[in-house]
C-alpha atoms as a PDB file:
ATOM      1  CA  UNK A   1       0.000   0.000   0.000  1.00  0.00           C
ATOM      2  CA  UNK A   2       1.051   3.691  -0.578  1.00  0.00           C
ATOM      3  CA  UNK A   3      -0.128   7.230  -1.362  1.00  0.00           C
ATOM      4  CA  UNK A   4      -0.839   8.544  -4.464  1.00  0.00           C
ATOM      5  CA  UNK A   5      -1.689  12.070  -5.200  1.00  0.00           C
ATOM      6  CA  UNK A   6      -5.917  13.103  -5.604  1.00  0.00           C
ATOM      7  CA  UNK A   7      -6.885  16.122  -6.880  1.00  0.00           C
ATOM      8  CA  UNK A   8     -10.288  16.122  -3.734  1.00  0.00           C
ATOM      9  CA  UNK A   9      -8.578  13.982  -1.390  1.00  0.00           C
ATOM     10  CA  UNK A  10      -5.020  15.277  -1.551  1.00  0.00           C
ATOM     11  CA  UNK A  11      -4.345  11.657  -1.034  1.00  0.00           C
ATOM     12  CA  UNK A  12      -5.404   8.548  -1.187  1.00  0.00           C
ATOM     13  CA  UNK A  13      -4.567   4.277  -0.623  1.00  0.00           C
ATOM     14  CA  UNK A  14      -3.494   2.682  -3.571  1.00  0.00           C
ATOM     15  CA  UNK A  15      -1.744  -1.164  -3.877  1.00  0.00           C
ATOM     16  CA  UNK A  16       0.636  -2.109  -5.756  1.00  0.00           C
ATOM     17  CA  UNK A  17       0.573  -6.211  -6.424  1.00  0.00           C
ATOM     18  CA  UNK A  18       2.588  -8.791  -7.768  1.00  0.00           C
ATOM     19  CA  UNK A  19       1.797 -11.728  -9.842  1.00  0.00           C
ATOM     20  CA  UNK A  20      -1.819 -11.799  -9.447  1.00  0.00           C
ATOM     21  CA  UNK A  21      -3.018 -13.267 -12.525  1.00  0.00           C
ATOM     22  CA  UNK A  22      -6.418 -14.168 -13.026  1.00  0.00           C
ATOM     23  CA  UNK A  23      -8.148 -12.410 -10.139  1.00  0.00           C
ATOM     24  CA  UNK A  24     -11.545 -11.007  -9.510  1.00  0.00           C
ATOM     25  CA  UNK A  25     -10.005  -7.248  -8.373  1.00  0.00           C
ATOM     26  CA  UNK A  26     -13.848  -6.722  -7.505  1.00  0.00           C
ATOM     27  CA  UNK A  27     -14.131  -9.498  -5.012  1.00  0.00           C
ATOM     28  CA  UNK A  28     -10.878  -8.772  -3.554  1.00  0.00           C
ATOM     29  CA  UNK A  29     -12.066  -5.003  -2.657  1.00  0.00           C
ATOM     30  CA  UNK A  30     -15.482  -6.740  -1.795  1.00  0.00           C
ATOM     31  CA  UNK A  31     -13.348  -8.879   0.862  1.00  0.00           C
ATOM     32  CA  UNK A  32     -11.335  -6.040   2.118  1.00  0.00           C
ATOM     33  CA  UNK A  33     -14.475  -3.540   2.719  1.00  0.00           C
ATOM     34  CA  UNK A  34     -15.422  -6.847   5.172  1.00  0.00           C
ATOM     35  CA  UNK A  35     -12.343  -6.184   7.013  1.00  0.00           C
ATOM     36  CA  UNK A  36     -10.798  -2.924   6.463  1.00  0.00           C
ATOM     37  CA  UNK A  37     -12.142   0.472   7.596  1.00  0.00           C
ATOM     38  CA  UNK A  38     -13.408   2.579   4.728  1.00  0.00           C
ATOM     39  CA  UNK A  39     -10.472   4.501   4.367  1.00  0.00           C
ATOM     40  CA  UNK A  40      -8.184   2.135   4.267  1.00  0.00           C
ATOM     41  CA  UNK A  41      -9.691   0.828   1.250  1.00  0.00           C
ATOM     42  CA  UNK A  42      -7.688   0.832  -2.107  1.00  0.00           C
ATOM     43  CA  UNK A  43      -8.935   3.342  -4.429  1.00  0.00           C
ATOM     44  CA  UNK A  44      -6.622   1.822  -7.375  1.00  0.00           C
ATOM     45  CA  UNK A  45      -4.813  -1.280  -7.269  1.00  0.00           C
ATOM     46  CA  UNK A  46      -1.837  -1.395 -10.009  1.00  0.00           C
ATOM     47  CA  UNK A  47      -0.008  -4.709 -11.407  1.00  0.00           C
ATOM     48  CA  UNK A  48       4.094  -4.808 -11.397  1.00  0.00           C
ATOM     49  CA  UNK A  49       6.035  -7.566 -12.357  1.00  0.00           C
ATOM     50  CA  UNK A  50       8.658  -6.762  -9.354  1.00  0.00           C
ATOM     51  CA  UNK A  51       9.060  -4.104  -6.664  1.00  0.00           C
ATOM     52  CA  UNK A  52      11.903  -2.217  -6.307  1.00  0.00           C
ATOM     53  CA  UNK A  53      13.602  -2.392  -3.354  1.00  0.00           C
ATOM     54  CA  UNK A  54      16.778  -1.414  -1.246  1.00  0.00           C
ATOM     55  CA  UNK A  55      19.789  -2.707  -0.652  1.00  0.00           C
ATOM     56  CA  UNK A  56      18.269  -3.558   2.438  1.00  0.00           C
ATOM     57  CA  UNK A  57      14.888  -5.456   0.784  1.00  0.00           C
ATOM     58  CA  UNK A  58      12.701  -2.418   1.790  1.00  0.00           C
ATOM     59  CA  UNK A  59       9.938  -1.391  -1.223  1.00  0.00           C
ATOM     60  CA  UNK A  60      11.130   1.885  -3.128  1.00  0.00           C
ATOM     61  CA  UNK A  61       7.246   3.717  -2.646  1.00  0.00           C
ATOM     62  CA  UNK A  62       8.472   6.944  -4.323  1.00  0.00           C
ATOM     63  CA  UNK A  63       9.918   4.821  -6.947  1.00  0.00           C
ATOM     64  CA  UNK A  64       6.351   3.230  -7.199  1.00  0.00           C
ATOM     65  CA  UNK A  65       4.298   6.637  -7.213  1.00  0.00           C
ATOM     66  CA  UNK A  66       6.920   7.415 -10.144  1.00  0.00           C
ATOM     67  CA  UNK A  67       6.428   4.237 -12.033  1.00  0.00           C
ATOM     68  CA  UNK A  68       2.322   4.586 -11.658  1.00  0.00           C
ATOM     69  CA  UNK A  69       2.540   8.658 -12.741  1.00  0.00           C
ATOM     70  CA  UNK A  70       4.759   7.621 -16.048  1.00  0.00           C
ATOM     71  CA  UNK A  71       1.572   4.572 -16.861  1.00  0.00           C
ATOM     72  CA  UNK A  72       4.872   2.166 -16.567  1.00  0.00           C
ATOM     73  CA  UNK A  73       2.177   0.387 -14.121  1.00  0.00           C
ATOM     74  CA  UNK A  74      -1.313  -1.365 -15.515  1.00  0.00           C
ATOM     75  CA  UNK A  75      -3.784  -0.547 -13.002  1.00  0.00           C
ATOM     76  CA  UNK A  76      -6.306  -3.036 -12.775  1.00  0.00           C
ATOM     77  CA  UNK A  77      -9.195  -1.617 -10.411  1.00  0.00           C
END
């Protein structure tokens, strides 16, 4: 999960996944409204092949809101 810019919000939760092929994005956000206060809930979910990470195995978010501003990432929901 991370920020990415809203022109309302300022803000809001997106996710970022990885080799999720096949899925019902709908049912997913269907399961997570179950669990997950409403604004914790994904407004976009994108699909990466890999994350970039550190040296030390950490994600690389800015590197992520980067990648999803350029359309490098296919969002999916």
């Amino acid at each position: 999960m991370l920020a990415v810019p809203d022109a309302r919000l300022d803000e809001v939760p997106a996710a970022v996944v990885v080799g999720a092929n096949g899925v019902e994005w709908s049912g997913v956000v269907d399961q997570l409204r179950q669990r997950l206060a409403g604004f914790k809930i994904p407004r976009a979910i994108y699909k990466a092949t890999e994350l970039p990470v550190t040296a030390t195995n950490r994600v690389q978010r800015a590197t992520l809101r980067e990648w999803i501003a350029s359309g490098r990432l296919e969002r999916v929901l």
